[in-house]
N, C-alpha and C. Protein backbone atom coordinates (compact mmCIF):
# COMPACT_ATOMS: atom_id res chain seq x y z
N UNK A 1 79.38 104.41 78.66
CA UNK A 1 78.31 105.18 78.05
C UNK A 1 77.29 104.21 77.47
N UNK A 2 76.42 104.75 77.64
CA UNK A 2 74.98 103.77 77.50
C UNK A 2 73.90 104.34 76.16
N UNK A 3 73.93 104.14 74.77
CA UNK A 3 72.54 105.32 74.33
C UNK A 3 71.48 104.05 74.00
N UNK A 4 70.40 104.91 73.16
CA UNK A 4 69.31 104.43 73.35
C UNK A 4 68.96 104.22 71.55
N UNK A 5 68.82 103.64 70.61
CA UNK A 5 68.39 103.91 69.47
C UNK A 5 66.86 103.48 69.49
N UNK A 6 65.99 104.82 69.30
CA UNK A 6 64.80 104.28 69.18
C UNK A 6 63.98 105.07 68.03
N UNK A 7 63.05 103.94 67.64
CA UNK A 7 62.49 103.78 66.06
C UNK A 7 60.81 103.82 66.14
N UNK A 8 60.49 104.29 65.48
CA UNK A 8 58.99 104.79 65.48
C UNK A 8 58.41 103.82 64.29
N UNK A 9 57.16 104.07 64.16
CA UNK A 9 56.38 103.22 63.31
C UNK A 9 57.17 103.27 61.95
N UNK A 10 56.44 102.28 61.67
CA UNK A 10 56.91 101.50 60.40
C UNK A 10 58.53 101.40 60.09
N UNK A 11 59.21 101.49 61.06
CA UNK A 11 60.84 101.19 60.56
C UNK A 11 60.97 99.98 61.18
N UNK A 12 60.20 98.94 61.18
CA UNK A 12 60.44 97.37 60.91
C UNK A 12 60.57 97.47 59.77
N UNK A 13 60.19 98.02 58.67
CA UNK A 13 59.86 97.43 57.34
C UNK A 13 60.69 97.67 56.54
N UNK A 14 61.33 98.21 57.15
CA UNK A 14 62.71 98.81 55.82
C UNK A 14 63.42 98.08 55.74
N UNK A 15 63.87 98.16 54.40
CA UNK A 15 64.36 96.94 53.40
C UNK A 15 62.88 96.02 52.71
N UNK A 16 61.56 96.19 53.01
CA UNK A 16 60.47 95.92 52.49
C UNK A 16 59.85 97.37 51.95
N UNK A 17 59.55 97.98 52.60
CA UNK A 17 58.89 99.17 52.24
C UNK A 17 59.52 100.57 51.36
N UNK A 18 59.05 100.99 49.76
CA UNK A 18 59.81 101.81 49.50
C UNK A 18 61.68 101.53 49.82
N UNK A 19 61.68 100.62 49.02
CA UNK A 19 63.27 100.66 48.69
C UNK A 19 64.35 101.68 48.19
N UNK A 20 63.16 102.32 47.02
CA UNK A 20 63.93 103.37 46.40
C UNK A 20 64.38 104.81 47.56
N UNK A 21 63.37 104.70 48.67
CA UNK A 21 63.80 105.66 49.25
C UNK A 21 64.89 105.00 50.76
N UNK A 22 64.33 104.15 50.95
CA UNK A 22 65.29 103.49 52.45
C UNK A 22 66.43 102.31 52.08
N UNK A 23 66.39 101.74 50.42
CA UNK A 23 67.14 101.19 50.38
C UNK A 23 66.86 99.19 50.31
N UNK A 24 67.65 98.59 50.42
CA UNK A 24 67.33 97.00 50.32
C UNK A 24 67.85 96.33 51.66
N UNK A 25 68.77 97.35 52.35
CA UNK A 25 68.84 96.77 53.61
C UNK A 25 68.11 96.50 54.70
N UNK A 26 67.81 95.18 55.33
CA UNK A 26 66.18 95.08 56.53
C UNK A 26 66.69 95.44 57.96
N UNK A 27 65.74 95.77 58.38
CA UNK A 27 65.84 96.75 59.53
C UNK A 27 66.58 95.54 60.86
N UNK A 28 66.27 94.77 60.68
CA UNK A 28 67.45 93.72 61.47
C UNK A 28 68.86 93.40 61.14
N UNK A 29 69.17 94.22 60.08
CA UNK A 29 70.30 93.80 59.88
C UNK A 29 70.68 95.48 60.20
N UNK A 30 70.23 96.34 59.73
CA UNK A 30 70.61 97.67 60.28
C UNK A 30 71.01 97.54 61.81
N UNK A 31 69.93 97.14 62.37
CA UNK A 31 70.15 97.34 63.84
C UNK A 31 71.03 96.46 64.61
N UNK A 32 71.59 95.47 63.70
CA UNK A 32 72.93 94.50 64.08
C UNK A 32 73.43 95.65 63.81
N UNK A 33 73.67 96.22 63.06
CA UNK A 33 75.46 97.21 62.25
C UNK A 33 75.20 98.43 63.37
N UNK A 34 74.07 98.60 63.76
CA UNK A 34 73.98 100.51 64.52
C UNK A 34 74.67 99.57 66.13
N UNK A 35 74.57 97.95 66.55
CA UNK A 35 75.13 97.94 67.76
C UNK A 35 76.24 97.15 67.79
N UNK A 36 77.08 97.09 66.61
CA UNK A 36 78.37 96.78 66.48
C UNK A 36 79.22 98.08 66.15
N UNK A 37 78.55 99.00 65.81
CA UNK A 37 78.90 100.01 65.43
C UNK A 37 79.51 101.16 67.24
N UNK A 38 78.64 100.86 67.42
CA UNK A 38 78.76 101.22 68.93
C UNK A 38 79.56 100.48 69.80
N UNK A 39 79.29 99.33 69.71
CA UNK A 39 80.43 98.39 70.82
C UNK A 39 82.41 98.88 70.16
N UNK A 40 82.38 98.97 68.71
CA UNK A 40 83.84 99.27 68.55
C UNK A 40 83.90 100.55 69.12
N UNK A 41 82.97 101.45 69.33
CA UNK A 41 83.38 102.76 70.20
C UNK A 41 83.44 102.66 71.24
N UNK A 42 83.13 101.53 71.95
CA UNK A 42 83.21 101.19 73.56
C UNK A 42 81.79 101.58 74.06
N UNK A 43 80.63 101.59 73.18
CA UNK A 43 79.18 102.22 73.86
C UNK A 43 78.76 101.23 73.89
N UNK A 44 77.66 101.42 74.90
CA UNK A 44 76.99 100.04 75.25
C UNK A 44 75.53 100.57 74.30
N UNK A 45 74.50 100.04 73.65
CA UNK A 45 73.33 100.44 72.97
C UNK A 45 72.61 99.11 73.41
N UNK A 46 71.34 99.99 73.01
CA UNK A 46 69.89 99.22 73.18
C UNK A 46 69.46 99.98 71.15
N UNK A 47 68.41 98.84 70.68
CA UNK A 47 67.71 99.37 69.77
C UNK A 47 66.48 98.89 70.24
N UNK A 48 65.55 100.18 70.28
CA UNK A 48 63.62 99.61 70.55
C UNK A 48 63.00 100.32 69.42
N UNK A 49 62.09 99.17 69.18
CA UNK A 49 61.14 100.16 67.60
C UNK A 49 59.81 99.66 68.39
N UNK A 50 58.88 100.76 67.93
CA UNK A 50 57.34 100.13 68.43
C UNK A 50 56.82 101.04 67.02
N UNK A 51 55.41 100.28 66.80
CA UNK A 51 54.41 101.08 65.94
C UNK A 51 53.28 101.99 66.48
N UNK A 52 53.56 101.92 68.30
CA UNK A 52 52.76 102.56 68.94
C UNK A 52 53.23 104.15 69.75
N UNK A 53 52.77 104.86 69.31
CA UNK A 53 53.05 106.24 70.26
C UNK A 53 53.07 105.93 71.46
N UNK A 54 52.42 105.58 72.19
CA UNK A 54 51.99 105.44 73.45
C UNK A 54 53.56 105.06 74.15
N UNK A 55 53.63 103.80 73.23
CA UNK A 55 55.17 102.90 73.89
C UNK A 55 56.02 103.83 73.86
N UNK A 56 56.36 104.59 72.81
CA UNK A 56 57.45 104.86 72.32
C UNK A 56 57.80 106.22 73.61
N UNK A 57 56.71 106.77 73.89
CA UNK A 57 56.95 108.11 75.06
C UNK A 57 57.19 106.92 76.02
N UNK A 58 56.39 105.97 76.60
CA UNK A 58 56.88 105.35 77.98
C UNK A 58 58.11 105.15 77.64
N UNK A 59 58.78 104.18 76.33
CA UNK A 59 60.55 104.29 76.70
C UNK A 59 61.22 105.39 77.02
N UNK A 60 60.74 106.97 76.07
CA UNK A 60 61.72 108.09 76.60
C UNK A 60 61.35 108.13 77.65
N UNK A 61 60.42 108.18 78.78
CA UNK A 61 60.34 108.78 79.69
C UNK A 61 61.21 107.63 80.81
N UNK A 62 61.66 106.01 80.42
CA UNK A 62 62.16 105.61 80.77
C UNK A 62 64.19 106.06 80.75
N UNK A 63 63.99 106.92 79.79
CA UNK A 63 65.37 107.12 79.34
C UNK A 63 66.69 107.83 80.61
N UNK A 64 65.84 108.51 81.65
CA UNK A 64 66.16 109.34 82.27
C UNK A 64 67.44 108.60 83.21
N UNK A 65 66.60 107.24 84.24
CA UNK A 65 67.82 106.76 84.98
C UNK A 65 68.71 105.47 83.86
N UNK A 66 68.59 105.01 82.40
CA UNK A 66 68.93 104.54 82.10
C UNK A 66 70.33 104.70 80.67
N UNK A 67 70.06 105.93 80.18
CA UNK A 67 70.73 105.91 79.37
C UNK A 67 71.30 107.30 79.30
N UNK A 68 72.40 107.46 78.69
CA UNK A 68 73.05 108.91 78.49
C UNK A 68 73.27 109.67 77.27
N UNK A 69 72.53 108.86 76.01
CA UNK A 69 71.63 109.77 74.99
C UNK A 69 71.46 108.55 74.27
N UNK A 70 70.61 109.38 73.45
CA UNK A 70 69.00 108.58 72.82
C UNK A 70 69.23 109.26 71.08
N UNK A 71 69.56 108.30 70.20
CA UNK A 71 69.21 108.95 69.15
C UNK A 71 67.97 108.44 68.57
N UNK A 72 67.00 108.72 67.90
CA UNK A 72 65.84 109.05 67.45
C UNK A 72 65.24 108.96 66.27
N UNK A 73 65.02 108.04 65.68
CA UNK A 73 63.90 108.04 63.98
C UNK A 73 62.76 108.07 64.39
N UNK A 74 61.64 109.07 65.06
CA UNK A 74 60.62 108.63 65.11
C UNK A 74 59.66 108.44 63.92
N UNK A 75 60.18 108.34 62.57
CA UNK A 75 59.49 108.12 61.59
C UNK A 75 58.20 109.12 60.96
N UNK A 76 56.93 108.66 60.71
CA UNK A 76 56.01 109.53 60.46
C UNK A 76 55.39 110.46 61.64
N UNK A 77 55.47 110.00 63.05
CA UNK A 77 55.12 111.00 63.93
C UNK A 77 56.23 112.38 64.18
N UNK A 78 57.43 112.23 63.50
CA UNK A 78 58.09 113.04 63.35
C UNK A 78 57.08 114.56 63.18
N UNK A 79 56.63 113.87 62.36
CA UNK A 79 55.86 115.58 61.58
C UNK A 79 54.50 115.82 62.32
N UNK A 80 53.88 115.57 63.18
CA UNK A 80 52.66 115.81 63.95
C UNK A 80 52.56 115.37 65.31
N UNK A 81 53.68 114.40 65.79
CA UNK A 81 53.69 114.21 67.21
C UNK A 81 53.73 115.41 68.17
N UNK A 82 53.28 115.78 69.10
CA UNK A 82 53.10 116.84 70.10
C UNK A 82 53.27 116.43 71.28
N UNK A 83 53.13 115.07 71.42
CA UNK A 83 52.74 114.25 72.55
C UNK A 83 54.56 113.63 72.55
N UNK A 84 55.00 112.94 71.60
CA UNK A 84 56.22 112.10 71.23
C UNK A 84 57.56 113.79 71.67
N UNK A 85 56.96 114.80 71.10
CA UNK A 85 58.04 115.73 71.35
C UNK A 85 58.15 116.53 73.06
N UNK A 86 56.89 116.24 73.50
CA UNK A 86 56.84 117.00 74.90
C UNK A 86 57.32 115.68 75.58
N UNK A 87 57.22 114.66 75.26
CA UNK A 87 57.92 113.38 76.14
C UNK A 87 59.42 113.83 76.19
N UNK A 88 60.23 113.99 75.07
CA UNK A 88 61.18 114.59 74.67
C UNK A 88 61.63 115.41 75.37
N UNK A 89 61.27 116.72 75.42
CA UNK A 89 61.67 117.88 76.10
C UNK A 89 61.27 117.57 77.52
N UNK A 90 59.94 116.62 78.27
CA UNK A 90 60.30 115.65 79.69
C UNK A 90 61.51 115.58 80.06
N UNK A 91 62.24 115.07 79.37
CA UNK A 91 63.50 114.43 80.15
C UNK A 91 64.79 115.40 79.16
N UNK A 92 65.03 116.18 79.31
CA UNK A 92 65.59 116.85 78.30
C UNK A 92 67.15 117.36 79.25
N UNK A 93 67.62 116.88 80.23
CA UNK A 93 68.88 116.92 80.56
C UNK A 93 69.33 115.61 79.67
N UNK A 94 68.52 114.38 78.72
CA UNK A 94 69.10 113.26 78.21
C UNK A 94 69.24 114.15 76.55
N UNK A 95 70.56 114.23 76.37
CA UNK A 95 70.34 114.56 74.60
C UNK A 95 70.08 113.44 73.73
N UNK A 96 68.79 114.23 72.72
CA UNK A 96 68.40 113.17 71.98
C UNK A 96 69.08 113.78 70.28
N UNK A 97 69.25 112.98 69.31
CA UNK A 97 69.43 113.63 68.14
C UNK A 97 68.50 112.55 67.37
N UNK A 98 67.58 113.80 66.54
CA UNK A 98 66.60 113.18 65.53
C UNK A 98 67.34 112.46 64.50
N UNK A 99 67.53 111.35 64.45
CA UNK A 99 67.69 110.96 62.63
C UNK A 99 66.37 110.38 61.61
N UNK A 100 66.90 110.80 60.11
CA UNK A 100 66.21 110.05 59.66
C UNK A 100 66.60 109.43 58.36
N UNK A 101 67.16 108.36 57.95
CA UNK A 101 67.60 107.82 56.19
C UNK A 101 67.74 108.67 54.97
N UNK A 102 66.30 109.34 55.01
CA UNK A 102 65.74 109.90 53.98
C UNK A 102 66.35 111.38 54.30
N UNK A 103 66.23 112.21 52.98
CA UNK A 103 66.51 113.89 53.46
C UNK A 103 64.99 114.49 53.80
N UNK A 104 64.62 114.52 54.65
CA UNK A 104 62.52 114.49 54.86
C UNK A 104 62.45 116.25 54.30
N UNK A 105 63.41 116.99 53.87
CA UNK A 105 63.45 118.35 53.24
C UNK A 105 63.35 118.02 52.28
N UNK A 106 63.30 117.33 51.30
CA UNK A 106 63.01 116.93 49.59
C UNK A 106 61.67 115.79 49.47
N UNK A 107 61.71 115.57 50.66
CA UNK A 107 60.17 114.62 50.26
C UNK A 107 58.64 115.34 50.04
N UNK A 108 57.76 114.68 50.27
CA UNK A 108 56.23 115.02 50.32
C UNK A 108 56.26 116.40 51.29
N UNK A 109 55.43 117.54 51.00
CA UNK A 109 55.52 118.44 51.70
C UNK A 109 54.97 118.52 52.98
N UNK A 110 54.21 117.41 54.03
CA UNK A 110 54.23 116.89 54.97
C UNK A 110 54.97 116.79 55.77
N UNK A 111 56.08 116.20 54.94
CA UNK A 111 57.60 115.55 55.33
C UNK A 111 58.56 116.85 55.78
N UNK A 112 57.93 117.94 55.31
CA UNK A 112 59.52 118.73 55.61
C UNK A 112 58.73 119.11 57.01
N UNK A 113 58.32 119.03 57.78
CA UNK A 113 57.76 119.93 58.94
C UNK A 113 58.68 118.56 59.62
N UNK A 114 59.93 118.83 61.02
CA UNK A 114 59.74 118.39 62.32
C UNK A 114 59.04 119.35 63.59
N UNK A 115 58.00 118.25 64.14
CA UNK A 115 57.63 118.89 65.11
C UNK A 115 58.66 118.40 66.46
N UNK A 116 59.71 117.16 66.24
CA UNK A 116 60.57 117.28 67.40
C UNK A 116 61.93 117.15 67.03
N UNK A 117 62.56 118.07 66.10
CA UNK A 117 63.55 118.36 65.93
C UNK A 117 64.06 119.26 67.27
N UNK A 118 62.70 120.72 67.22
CA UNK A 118 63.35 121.61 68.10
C UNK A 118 63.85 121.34 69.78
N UNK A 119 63.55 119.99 69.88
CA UNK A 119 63.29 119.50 71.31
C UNK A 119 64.76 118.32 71.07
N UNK A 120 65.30 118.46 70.06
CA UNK A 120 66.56 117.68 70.06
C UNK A 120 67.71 118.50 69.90
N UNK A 121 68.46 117.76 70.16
CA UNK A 121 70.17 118.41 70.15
C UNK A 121 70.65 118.90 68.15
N UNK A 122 70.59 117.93 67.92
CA UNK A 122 70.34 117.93 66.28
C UNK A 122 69.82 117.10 65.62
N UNK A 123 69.61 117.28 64.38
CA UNK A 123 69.12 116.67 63.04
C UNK A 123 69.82 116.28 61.80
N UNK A 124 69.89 114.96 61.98
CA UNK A 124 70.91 114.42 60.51
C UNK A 124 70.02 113.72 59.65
N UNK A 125 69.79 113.86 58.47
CA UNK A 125 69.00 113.34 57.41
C UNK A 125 69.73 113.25 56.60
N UNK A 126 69.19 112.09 55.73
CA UNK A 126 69.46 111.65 54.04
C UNK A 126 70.77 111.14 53.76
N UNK A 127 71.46 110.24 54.44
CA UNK A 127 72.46 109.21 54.56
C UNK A 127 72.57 107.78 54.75
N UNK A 128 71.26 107.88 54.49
CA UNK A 128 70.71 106.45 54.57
C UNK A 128 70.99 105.81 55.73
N UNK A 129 71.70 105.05 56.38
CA UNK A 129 71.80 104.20 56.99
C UNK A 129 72.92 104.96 58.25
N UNK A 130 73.91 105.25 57.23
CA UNK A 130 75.04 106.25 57.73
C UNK A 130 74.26 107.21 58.92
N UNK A 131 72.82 107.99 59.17
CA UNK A 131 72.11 108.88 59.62
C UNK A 131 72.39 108.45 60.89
N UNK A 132 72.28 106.84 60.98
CA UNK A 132 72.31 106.41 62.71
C UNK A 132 73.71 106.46 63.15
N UNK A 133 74.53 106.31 62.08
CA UNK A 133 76.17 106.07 62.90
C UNK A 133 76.34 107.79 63.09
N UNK A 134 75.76 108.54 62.39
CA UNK A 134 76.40 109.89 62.67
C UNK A 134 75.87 110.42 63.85
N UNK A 135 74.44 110.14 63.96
CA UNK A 135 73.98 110.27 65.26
C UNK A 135 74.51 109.55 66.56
């Protein structure tokens, strides 16, 4: 089994950015633990982060002959992507599950809208780090 962990803008920065909400751990060391985390399950993983929409649909739409699910932080396009969620539902025999650190239901009222939750399998929030292993 093959998945895909992929990261939307600004989740390079965590462990820099807003600590109080993502914490002190940096996003390179997360993404060591999300693919050791996987190899003791016998999964093979990829982690890709871009700050660009554009990229981030060409990887899902790459997802199709390569991987056999995709879990998902797309970060702030979470809540207004249209474009990031119809890429999504593109390839939608691949299950994707949204995560995100934060509980985005108690944040800025921005924050509680996913526009590509409904185009995923499920949604795990506010476990910080834990969000990616559950996914």
């Amino acid at each position: 089994m093959k998945i895909l962990v992929l990261l939307g803008p600004n989740l390079n920065m965590v462990g820099i950015r807003k600590k109080e909400v993502y914490g002190e751990e940096n996003a390179v060391s997360i993404n060591n633990r999300i693919c050791e985390f996987a190899a003791k399950k016998g999964i093979e993983c990829d982690v890709f982060q871009s700050n660009h929409e554009g990229v981030l649909i060409d990887k899902i739409h790459e997802t199709l002959d390569l991987y056999d699910g995709v879990v998902i932080n797309p970060g702030a396009l979470t809540h207004y992507s249209y474009a990031l969620r119809d890429a999504i539902e593109c390839v939608a025999e691949i299950p994707f599950v949204e995560v995100h650190m934060s509980d985005i239901s108690k944040r800025e009222d921005f924050r509680k809208i996913s526009v590509t939750a409904e185009v995923c399998r499920k949604q795990i929030m506010g476990y910080g780090v834990d969000s990616y292993f559950m996914g």
